[in-house]
Protein backbone atom coordinates (compact mmCIF):
# COMPACT_ATOMS: atom_id res chain seq x y z
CA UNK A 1 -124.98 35.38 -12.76
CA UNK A 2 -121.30 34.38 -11.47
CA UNK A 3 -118.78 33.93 -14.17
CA UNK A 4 -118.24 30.34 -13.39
CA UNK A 5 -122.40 29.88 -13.90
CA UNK A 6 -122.08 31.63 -17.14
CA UNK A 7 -118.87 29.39 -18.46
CA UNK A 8 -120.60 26.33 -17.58
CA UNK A 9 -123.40 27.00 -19.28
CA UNK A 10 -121.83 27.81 -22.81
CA UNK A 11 -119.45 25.22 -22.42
CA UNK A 12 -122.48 22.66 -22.07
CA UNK A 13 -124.33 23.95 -24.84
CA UNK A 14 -121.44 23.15 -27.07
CA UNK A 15 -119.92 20.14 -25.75
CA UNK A 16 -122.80 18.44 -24.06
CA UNK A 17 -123.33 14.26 -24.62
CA UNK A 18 -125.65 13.13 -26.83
CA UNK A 19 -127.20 10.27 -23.61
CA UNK A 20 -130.25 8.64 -23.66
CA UNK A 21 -131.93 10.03 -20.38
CA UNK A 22 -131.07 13.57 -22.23
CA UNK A 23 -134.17 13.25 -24.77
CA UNK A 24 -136.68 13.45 -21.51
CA UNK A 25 -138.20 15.31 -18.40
CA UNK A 26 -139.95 12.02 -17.85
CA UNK A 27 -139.32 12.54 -13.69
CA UNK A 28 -139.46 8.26 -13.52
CA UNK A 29 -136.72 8.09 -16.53
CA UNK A 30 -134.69 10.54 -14.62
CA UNK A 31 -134.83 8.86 -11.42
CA UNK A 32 -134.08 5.29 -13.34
CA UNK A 33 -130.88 7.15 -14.84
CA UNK A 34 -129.54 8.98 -11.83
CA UNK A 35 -129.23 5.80 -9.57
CA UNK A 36 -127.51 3.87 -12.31
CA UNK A 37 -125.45 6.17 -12.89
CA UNK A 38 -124.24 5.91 -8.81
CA UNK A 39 -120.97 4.54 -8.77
CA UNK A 40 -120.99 3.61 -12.69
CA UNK A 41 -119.51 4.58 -15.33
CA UNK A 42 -122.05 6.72 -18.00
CA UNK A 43 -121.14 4.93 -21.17
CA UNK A 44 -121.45 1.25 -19.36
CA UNK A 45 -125.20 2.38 -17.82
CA UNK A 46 -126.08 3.31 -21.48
CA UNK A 47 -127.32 0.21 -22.66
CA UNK A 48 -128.98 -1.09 -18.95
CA UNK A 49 -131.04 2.32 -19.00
CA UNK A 50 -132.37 1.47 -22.05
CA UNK A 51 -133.08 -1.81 -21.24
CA UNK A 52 -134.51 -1.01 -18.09
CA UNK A 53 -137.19 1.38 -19.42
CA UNK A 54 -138.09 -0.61 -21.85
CA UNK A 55 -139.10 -3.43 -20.03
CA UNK A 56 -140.17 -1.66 -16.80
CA UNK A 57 -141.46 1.76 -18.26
CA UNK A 58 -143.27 3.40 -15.52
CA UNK A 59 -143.55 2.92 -11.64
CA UNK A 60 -146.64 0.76 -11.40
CA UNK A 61 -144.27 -2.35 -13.37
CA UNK A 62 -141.20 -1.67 -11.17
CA UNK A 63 -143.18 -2.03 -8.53
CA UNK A 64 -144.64 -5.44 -9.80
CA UNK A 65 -142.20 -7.00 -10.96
CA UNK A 66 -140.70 -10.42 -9.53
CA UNK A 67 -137.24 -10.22 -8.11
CA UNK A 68 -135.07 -12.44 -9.81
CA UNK A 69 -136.22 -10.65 -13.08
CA UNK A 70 -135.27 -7.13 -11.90
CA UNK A 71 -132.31 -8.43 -10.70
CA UNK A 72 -131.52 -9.87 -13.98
CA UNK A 73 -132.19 -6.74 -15.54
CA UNK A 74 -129.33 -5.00 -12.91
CA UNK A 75 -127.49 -7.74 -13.44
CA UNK A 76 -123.49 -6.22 -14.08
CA UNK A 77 -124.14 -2.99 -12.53
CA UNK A 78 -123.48 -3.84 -8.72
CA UNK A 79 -124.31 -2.62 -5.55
CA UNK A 80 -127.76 -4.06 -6.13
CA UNK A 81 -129.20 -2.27 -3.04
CA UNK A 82 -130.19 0.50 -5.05
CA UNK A 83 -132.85 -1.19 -7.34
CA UNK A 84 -133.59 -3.34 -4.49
CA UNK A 85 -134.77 0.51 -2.90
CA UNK A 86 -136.19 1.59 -6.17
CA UNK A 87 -138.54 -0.87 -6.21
CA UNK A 88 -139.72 -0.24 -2.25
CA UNK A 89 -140.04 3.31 -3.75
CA UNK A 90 -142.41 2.17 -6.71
CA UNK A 91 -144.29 -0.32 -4.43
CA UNK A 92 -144.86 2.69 -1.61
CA UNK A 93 -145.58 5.15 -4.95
CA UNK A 94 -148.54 2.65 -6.37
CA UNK A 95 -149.95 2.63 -2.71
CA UNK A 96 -150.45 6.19 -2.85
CA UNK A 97 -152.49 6.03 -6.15
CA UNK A 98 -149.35 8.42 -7.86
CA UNK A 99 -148.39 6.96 -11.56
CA UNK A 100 -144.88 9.18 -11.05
CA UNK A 101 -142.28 10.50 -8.86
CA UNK A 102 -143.37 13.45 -6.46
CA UNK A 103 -141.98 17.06 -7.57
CA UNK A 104 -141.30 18.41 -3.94
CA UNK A 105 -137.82 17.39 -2.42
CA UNK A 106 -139.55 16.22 1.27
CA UNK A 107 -141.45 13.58 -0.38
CA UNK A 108 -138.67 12.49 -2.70
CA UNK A 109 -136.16 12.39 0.25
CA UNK A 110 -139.13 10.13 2.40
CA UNK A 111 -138.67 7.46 -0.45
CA UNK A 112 -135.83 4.51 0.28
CA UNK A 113 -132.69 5.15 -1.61
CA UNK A 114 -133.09 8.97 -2.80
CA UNK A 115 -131.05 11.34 -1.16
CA UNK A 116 -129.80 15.12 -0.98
CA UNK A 117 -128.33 14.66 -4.79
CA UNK A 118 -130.34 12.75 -6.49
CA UNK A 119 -133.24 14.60 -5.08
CA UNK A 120 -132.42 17.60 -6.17
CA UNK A 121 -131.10 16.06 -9.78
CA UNK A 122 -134.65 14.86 -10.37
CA UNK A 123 -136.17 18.44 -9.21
CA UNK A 124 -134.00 20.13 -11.57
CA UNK A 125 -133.46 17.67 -14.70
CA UNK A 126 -137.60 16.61 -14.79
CA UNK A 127 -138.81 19.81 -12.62
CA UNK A 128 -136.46 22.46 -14.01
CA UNK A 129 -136.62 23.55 -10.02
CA UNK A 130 -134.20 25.50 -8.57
CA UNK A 131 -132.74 22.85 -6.49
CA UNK A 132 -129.31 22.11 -5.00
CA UNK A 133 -127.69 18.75 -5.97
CA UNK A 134 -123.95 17.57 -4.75
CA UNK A 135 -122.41 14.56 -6.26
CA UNK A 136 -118.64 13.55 -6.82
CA UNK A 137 -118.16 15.78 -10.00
CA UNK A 138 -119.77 19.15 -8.00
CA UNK A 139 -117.67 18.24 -5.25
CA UNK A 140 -114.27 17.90 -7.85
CA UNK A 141 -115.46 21.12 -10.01
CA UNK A 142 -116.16 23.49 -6.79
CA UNK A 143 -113.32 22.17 -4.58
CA UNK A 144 -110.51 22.46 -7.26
CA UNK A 145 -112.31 26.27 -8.45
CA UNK A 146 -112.75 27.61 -5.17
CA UNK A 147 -109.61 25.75 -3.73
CA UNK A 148 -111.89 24.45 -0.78
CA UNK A 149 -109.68 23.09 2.24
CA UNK A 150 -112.09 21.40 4.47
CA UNK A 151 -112.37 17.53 4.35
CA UNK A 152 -115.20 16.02 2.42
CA UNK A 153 -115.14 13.11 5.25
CA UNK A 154 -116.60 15.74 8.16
CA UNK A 155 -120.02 16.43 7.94
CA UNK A 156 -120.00 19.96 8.24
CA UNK A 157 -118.15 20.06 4.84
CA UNK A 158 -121.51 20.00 2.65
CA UNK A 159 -122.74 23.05 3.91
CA UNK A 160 -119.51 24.79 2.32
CA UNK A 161 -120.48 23.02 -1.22
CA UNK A 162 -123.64 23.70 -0.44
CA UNK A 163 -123.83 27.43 0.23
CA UNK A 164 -121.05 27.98 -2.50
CA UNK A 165 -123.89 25.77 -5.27
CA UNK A 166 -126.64 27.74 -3.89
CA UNK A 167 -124.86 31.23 -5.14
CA UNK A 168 -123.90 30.31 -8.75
CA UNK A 169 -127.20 28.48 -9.41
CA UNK A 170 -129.44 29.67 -12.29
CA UNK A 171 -132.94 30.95 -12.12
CA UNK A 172 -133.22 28.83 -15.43
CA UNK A 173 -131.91 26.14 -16.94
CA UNK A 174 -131.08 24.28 -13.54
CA UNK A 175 -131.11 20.99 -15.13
CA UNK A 176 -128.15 21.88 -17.84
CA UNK A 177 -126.48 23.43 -15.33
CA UNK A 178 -126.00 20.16 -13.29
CA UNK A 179 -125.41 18.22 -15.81
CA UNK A 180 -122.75 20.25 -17.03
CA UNK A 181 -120.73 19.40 -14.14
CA UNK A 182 -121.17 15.56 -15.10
CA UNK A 183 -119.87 15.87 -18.28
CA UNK A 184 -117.17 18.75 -17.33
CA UNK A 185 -116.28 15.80 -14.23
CA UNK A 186 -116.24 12.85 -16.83
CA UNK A 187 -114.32 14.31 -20.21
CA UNK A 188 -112.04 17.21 -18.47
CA UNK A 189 -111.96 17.84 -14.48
CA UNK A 190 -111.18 14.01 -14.04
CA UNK A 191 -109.87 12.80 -10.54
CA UNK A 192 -106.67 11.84 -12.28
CA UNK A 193 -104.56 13.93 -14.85
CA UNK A 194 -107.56 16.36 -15.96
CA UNK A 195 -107.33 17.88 -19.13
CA UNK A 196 -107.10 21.58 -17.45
CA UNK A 197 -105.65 23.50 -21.22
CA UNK A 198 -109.95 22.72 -21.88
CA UNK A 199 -111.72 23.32 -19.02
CA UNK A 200 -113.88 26.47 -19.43
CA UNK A 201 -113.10 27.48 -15.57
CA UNK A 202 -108.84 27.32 -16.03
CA UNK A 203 -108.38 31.04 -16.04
CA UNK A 204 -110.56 31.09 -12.30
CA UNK A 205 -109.57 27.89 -11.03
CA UNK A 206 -107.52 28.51 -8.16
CA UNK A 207 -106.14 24.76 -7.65
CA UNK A 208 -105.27 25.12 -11.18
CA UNK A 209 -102.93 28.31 -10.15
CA UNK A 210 -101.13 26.61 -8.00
CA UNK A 211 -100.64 23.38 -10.16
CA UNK A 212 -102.39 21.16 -7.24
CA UNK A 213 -105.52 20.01 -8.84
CA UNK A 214 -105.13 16.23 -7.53
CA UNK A 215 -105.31 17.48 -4.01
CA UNK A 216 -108.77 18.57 -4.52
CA UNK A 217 -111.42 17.78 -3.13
CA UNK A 218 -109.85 17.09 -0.15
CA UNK A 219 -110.61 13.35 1.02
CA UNK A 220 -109.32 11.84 4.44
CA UNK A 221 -107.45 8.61 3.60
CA UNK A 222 -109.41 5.28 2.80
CA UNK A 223 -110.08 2.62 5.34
CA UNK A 224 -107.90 -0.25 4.24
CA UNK A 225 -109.81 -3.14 2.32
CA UNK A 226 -110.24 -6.91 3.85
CA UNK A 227 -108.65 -9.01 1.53
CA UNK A 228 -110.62 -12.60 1.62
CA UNK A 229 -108.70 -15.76 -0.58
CA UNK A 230 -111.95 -17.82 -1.79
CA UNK A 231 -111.90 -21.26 -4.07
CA UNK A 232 -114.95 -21.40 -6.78
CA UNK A 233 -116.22 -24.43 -7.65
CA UNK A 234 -117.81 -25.07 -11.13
CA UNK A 235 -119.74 -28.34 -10.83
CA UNK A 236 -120.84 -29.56 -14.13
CA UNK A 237 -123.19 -32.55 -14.52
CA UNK A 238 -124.03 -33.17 -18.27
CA UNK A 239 -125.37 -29.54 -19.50
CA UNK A 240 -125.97 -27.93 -16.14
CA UNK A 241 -123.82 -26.21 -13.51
CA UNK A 242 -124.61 -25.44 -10.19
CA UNK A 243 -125.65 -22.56 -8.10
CA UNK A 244 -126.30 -20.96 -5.22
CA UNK A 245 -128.77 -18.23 -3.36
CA UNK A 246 -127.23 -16.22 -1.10
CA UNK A 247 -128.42 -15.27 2.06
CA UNK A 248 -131.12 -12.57 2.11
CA UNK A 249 -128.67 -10.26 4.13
CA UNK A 250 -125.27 -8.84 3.72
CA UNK A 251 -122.95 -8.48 0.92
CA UNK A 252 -124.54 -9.30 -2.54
CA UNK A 253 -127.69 -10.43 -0.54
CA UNK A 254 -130.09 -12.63 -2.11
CA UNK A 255 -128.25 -13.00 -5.55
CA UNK A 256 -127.05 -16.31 -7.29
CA UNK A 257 -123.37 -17.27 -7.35
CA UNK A 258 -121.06 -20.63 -8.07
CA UNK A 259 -120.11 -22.36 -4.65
CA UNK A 260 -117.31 -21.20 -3.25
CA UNK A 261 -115.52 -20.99 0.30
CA UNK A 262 -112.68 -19.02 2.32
CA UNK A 263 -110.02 -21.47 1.22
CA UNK A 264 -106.35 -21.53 -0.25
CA UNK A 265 -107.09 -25.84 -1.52
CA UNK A 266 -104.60 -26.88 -3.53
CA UNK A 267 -105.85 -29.20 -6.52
CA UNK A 268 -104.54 -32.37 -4.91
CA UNK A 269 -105.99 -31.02 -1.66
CA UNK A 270 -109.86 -30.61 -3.59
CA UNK A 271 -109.43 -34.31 -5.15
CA UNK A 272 -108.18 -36.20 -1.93
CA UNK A 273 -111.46 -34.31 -0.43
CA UNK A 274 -113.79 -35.52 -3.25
CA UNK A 275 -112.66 -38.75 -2.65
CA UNK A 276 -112.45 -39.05 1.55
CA UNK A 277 -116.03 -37.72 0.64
CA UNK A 278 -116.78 -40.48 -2.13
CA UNK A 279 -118.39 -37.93 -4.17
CA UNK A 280 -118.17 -39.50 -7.85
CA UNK A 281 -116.14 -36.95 -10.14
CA UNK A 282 -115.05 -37.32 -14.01
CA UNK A 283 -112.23 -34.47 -13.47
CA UNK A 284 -111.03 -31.59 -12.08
CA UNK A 285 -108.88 -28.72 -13.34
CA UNK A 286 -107.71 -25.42 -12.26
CA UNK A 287 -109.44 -22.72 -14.47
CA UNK A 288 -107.69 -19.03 -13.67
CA UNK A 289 -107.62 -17.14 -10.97
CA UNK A 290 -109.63 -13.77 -10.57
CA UNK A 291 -109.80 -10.39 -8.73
CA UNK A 292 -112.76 -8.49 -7.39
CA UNK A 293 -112.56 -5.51 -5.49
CA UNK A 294 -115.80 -3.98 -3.31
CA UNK A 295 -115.92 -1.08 -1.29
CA UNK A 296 -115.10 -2.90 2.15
CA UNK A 297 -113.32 -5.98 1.03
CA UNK A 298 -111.06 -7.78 -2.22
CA UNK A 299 -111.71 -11.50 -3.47
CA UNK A 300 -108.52 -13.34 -4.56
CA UNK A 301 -110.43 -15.92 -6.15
CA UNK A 302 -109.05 -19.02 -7.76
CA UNK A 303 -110.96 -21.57 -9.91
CA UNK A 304 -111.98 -25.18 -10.50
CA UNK A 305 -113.76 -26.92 -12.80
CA UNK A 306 -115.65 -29.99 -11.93
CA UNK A 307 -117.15 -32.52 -13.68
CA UNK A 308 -119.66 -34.38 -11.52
CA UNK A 309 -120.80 -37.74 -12.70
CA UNK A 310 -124.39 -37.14 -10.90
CA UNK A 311 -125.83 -33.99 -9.07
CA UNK A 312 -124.98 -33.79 -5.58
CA UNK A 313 -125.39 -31.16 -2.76
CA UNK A 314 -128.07 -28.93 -2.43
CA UNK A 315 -127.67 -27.12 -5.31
CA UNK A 316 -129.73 -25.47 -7.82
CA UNK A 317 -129.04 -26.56 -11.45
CA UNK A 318 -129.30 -24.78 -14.53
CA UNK A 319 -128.71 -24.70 -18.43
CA UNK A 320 -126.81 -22.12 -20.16
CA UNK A 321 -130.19 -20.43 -20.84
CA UNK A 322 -131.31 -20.46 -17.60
CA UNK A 323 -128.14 -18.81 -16.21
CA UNK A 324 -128.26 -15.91 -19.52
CA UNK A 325 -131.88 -15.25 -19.00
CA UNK A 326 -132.76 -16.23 -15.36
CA UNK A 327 -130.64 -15.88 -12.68
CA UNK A 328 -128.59 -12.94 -11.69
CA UNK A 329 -124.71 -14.24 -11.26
CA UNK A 330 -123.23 -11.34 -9.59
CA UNK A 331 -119.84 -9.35 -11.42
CA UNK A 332 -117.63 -10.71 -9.15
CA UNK A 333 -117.80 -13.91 -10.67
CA UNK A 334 -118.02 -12.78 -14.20
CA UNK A 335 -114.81 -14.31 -15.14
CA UNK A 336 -116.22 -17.89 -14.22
CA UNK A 337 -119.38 -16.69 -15.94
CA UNK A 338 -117.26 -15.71 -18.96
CA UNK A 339 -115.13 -19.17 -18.92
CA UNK A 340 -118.64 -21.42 -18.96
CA UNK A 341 -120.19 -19.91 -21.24
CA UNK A 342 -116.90 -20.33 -24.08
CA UNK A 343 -115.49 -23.93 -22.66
CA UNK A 344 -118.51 -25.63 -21.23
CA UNK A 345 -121.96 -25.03 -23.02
């Protein structure tokens, strides 16, 4: 066993978190925890994982479940294509008479949404298979230890991680092992500032030699963002507010949101149009501006709030219940979410 396999190891055993998904090989729990855990943060995906299962404990009620409810249930944790493909998973799973996830990695890899890592997380974690499994941590750990020049944006680059996971990995214990590098990733070897005076690799760690930790992994520069300016219209009509459906395509696809437009409107320029329009309003008032930032693109949003004097448009309306229990608002608007739900209801 290579030193840097035998430091993780103890190191885990003493300093591992005490998470949910932890206290089972369930291979279905596993799978629910490793795609929440995608591009979210571990102590934020605590409380939806334990939601989730609860409510949708096994594959056959994933796979039956209506739409708007499991998006409610995702509801905060974003990029909502990835229960959108765990439930094609669970519906093509039930077809094929299985009650679980498959334990080889050619039939996990045929099922939307599961890749190379989270594959190989699931073979490990729920298997205890000697698997390989890359994600941003094993890429931080590995490229800082080894001091690994090539560019995580070619494709050839895996095979380096790859080959270099393949030699320190166990012949037990697999599923510690990767997880170790989450919680080594998320408490110590952090992109920014890690805590290196802790780390159970700093004698070995040849970025760490050199004081140049932040340069690894290597990463080619980020494609700049799209900013888009939008106005967000609250329209309130007694105790309802109106929303939207999205198109069934594109980004945030087929979730709920307030109306809103590409626009920089003014508040005088939003009245005169209400009343060119002769739509009949009580009042309208700026309510805060907000930022949301997506992989490809920003929102500069700004606010108003809008009391109608009947519905208009074709809108859907809702209550405060329906819009806490039913429908999925998206977190980009969570500030507007936020403002109704303290100033309007």
């Amino acid at each position: 066993m290579e030193k840097i396999t035998k430091n993780l190891l103890t190191w885990y055993a003493e300093n591992k978190r005490d998470l949910p998904w932890r206290h089972t090989h369930n291979p279905y729990f596993i799978w629910i925890s490793e795609i929440m855990l995608q591009q979210t943060r571990v102590e934020a995906v605590k409380v939806y994982y334990e939601r989730f299962i609860h409510t949708l404990p096994n594959v056959y009620d994933l796979a039956n479940v209506k739409e708007d409810a499991l998006l409610k249930l995702w509801e905060g944790l974003g990029y909502y294509s990835r229960v959108r493909n765990m439930q094609k998973s669970a519906k093509i799973l039930v077809e094929k008479g299985l009650t679980n996830l498959p334990d080889t990695k050619e039939e996990l890899l045929s099922l939307p949404g599961i890749g190379e890592y989270t594959a190989g997380a699931i073979l490990n974690i729920a298997f205890a298979k000697k698997e390989v499994a890359i994600d941003g941590n094993v890429y931080r750990v590995l490229g800082r230890y080894y001091k690994i020049e090539e560019d995580l944006g070619k494709s050839t680059t895996y095979k380096i991680y790859e080959r270099r996971m393949k030699r320190i990995l166990p012949e037990t214990m697999t599923g510690d092992f990767i997880q170790s590098f989450m919680d080594l990733g998320s408490i110590i070897c952090t992109p920014k500032s890690p805590k290196c005076n802790l780390c159970p690799l700093f004698e070995d760690c040849k970025a760490r030699k050199i004081n140049q930790m932040e340069l690894y992994p290597v990463k080619q520069k980020k494609i700049q963002q799209k900013v888009e300016e939008r106005i967000v219209f609250l329209y309130l009509c007694k105790d309802k507010v109106a929303i939207r459906k999205r198109e069934e395509k594109g980004l945030l696809a087929s979730l709920y949101e307030f109306p809103n437009i590409l626009s920089t409107s003014s508040l005088m320029d939003i009245e005169n149009e209400f009343v060119v329009k002769n739509i009949p309003f009580t009042s309208i008032m700026e309510i805060g501006e907000a930022k949301h930032i997506f992989s490809h693109k920003i929102w500069y949003m700004k606010g108003y709030l809008i009391e109608l004097k009947e519905e208009v448009g074709e809108y859907i309306w809702v209550t405060k219940r329906e819009l806490q229990e039913v429908y999925s608002i998206p977190s980009a608007f969570s500030y507007y979410v936020d403002f109704l739900m303290k100033n309007c209801f």
